[in-house]
N, C-alpha and C. Protein backbone atom coordinates (compact mmCIF):
# COMPACT_ATOMS: atom_id res chain seq x y z
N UNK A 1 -2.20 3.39 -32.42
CA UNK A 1 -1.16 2.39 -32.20
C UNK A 1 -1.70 1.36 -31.22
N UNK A 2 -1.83 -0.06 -31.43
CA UNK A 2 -1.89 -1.07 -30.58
C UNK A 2 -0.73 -1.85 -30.35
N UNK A 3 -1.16 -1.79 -29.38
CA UNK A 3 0.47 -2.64 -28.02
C UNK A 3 0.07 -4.22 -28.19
N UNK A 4 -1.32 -4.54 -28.47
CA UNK A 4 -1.44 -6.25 -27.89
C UNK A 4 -3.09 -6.38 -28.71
N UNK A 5 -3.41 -7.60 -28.37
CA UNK A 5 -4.54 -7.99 -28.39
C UNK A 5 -5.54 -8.27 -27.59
N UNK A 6 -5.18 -8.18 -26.06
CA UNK A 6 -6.07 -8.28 -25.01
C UNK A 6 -6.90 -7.14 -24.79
N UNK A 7 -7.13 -6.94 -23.44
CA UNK A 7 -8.65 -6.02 -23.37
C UNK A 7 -7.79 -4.80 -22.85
N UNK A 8 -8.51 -3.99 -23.16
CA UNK A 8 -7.88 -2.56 -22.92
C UNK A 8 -7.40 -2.48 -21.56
N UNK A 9 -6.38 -2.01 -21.19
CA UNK A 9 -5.90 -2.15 -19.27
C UNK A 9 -5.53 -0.34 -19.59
N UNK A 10 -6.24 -0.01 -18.47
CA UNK A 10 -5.91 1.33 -18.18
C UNK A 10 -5.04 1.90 -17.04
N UNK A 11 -3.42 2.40 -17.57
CA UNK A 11 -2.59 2.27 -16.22
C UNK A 11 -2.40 4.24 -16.32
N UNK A 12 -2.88 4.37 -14.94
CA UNK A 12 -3.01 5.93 -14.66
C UNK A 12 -1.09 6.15 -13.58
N UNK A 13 -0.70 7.17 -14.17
CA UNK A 13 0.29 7.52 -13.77
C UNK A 13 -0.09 9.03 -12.41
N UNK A 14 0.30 8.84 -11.14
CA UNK A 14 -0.15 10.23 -10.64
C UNK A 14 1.12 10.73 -9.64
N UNK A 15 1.10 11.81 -9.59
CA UNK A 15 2.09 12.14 -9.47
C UNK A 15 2.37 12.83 -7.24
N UNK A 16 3.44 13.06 -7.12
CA UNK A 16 3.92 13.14 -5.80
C UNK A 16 2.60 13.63 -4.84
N UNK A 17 2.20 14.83 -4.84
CA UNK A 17 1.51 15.07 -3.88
C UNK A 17 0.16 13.80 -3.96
N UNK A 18 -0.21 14.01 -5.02
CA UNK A 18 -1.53 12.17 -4.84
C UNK A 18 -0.71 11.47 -4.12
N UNK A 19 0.41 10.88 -4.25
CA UNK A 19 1.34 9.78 -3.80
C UNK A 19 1.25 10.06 -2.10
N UNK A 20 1.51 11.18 -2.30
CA UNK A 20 1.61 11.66 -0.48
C UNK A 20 0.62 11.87 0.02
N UNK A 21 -0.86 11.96 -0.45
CA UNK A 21 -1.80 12.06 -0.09
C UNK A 21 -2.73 10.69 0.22
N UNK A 22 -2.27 9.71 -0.38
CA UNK A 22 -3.35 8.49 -0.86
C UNK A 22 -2.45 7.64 0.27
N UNK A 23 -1.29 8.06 0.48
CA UNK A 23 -0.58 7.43 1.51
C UNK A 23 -0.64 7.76 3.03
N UNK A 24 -0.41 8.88 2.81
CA UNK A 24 -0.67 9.59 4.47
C UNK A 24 0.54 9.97 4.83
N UNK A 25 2.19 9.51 4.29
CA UNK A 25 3.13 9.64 4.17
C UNK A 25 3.22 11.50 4.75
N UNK A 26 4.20 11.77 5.91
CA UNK A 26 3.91 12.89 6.11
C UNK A 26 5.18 13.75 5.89
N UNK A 27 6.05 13.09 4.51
CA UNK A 27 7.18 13.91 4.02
C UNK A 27 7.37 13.35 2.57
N UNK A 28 7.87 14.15 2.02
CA UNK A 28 8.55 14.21 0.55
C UNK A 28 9.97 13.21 1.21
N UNK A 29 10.83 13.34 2.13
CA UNK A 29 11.80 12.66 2.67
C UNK A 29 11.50 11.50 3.05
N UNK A 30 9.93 10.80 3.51
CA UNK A 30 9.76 9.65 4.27
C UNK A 30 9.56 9.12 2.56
N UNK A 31 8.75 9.59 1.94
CA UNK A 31 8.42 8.93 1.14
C UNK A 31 9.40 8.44 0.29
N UNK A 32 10.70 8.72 0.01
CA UNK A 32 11.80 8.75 -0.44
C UNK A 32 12.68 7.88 0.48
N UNK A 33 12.88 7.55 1.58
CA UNK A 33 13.58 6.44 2.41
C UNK A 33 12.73 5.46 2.28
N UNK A 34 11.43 5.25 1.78
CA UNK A 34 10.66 4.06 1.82
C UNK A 34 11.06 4.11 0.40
N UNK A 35 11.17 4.59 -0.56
CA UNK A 35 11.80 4.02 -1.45
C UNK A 35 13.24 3.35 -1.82
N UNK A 36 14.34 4.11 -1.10
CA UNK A 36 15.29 3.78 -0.93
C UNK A 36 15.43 2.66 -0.50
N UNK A 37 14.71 2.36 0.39
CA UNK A 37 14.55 0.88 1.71
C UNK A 37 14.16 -0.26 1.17
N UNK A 38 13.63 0.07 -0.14
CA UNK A 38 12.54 -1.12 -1.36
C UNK A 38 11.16 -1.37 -0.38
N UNK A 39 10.91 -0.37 0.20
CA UNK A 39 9.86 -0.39 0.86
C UNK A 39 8.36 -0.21 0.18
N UNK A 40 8.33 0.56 -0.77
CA UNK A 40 7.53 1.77 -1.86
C UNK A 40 7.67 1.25 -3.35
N UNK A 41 6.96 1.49 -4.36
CA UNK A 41 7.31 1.64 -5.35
C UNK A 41 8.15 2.45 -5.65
N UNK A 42 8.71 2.10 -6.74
CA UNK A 42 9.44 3.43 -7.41
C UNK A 42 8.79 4.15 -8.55
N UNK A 43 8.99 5.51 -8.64
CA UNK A 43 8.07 6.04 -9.51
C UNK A 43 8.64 5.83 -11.01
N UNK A 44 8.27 5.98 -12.06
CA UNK A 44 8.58 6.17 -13.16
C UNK A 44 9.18 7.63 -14.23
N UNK A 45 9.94 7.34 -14.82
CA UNK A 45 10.11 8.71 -15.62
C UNK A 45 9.07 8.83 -16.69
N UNK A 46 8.35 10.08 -16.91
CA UNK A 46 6.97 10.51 -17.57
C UNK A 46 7.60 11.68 -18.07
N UNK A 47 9.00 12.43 -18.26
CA UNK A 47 9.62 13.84 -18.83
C UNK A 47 10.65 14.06 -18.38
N UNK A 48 11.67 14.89 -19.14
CA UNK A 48 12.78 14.97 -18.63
C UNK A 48 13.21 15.47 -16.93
N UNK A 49 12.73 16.50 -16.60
CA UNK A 49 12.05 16.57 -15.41
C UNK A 49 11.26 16.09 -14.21
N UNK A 50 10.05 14.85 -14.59
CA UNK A 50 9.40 14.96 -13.96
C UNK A 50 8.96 13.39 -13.80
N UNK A 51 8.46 12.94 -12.77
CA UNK A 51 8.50 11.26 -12.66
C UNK A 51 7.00 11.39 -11.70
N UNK A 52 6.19 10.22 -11.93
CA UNK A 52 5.11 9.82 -11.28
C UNK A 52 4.90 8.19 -10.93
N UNK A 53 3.95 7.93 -10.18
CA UNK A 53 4.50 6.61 -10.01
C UNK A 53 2.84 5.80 -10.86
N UNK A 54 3.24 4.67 -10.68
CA UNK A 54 1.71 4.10 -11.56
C UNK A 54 0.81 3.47 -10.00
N UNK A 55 -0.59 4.41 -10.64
CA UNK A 55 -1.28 4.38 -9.48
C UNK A 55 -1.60 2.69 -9.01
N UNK A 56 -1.85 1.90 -9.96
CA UNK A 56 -2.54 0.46 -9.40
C UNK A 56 -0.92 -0.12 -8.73
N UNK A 57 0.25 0.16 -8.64
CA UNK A 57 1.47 -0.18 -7.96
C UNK A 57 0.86 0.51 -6.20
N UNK A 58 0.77 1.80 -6.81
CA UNK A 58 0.37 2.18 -5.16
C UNK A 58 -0.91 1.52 -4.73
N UNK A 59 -1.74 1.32 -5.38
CA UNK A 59 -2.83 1.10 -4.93
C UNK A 59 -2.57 -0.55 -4.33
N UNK A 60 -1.83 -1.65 -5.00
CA UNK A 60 -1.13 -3.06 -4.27
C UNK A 60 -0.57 -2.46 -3.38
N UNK A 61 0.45 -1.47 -2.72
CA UNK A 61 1.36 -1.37 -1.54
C UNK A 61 -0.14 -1.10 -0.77
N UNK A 62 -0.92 -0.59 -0.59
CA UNK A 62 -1.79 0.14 0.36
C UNK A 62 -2.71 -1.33 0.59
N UNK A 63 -3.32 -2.13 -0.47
CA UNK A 63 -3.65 -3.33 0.04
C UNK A 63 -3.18 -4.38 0.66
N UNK A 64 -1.94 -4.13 0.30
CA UNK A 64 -0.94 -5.29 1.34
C UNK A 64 -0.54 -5.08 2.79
N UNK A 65 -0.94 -3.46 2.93
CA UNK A 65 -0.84 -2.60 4.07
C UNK A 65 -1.83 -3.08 5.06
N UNK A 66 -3.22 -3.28 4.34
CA UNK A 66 -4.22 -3.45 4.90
C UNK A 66 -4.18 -4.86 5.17
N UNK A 67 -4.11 -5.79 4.39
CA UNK A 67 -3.44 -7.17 4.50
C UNK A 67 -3.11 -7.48 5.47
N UNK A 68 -1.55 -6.95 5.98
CA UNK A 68 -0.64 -7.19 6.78
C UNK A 68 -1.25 -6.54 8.16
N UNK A 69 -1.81 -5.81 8.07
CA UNK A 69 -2.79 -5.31 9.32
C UNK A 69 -3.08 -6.18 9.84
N UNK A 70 -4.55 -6.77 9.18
CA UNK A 70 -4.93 -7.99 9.48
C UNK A 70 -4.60 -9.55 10.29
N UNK A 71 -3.61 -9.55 9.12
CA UNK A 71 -2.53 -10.79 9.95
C UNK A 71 -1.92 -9.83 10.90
N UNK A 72 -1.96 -8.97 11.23
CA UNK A 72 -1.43 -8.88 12.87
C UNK A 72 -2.31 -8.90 13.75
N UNK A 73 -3.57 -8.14 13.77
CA UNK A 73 -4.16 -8.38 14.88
C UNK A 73 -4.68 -9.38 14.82
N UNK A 74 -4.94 -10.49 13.59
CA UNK A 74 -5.42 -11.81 13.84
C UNK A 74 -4.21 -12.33 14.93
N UNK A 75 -3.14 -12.39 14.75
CA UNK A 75 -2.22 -13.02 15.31
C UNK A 75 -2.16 -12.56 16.59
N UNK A 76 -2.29 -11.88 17.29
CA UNK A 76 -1.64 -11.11 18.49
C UNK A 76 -3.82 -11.34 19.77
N UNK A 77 -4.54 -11.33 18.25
CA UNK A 77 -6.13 -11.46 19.02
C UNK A 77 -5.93 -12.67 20.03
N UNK A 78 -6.12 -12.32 21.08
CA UNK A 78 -6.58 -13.47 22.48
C UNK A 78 -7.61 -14.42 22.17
N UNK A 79 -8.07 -15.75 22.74
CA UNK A 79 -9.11 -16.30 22.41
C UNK A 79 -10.12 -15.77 23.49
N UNK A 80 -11.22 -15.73 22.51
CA UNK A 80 -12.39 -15.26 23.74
C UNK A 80 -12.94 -15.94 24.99
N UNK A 81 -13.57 -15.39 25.94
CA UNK A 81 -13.62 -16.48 26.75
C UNK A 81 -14.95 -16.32 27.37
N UNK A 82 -15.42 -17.41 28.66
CA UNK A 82 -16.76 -17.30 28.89
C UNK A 82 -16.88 -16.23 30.27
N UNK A 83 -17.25 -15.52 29.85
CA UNK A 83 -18.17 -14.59 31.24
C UNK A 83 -16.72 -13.23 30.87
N UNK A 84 -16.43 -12.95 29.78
CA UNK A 84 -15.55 -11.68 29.20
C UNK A 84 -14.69 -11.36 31.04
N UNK A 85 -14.08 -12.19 31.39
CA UNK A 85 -12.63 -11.54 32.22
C UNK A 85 -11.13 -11.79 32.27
N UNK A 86 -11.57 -12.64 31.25
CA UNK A 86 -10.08 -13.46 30.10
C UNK A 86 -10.16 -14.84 30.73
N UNK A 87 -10.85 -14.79 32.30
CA UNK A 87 -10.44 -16.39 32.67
C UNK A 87 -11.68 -17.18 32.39
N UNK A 88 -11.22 -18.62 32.30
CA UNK A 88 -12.08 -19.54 31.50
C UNK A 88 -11.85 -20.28 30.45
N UNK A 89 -12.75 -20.74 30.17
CA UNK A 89 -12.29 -21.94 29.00
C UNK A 89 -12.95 -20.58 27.46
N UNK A 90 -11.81 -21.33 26.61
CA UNK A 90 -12.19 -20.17 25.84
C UNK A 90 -13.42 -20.95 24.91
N UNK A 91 -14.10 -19.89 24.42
CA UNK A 91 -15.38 -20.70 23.17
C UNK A 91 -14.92 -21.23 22.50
């Protein structure tokens, strides 16, 4: 069965403990108020039972994580200065 005509896209579905692992997330409950919060993806239904989330979704929240890192300590970084005791003209 083909869906399209473009190039094959491979979307891997993985399920809670990966989720809690690839995250660092240190509850089945946190991970679940960050969803609630629209913080998280939401996972998908994969069985009557059983739901996983699609890994390249987690894998964007964790880069935007790292992202947003960034722009903070860029933002909050001091300008450097001459002879390192903060006083001075900065470089």
């Amino acid at each position: 069965m083909q869906y399209g005509n473009g190039p094959l896209v491979i979307i891997r579905a993985i399920r809670e403990p990966a989720v809690l692992d690839r995250t660092g997330f240190g509850s089945k409950q946190h991970l679940r108020q960050q969803i609630a919060a629209g913080l998280f993806p939401r996972p998908i239904r994969i069985g009557p039972k059983a739901v996983a989330w699609v890994e390249g979704e987690v894998d964007a929240w964790l880069r935007a994580r790292i992202a947003d890192r960034g722009a903070r300590i860029a933002a909050h970084a001091e300008p450097a200065t001459i002879g390192g005791s903060g006083a001075g003209s900065p470089i």
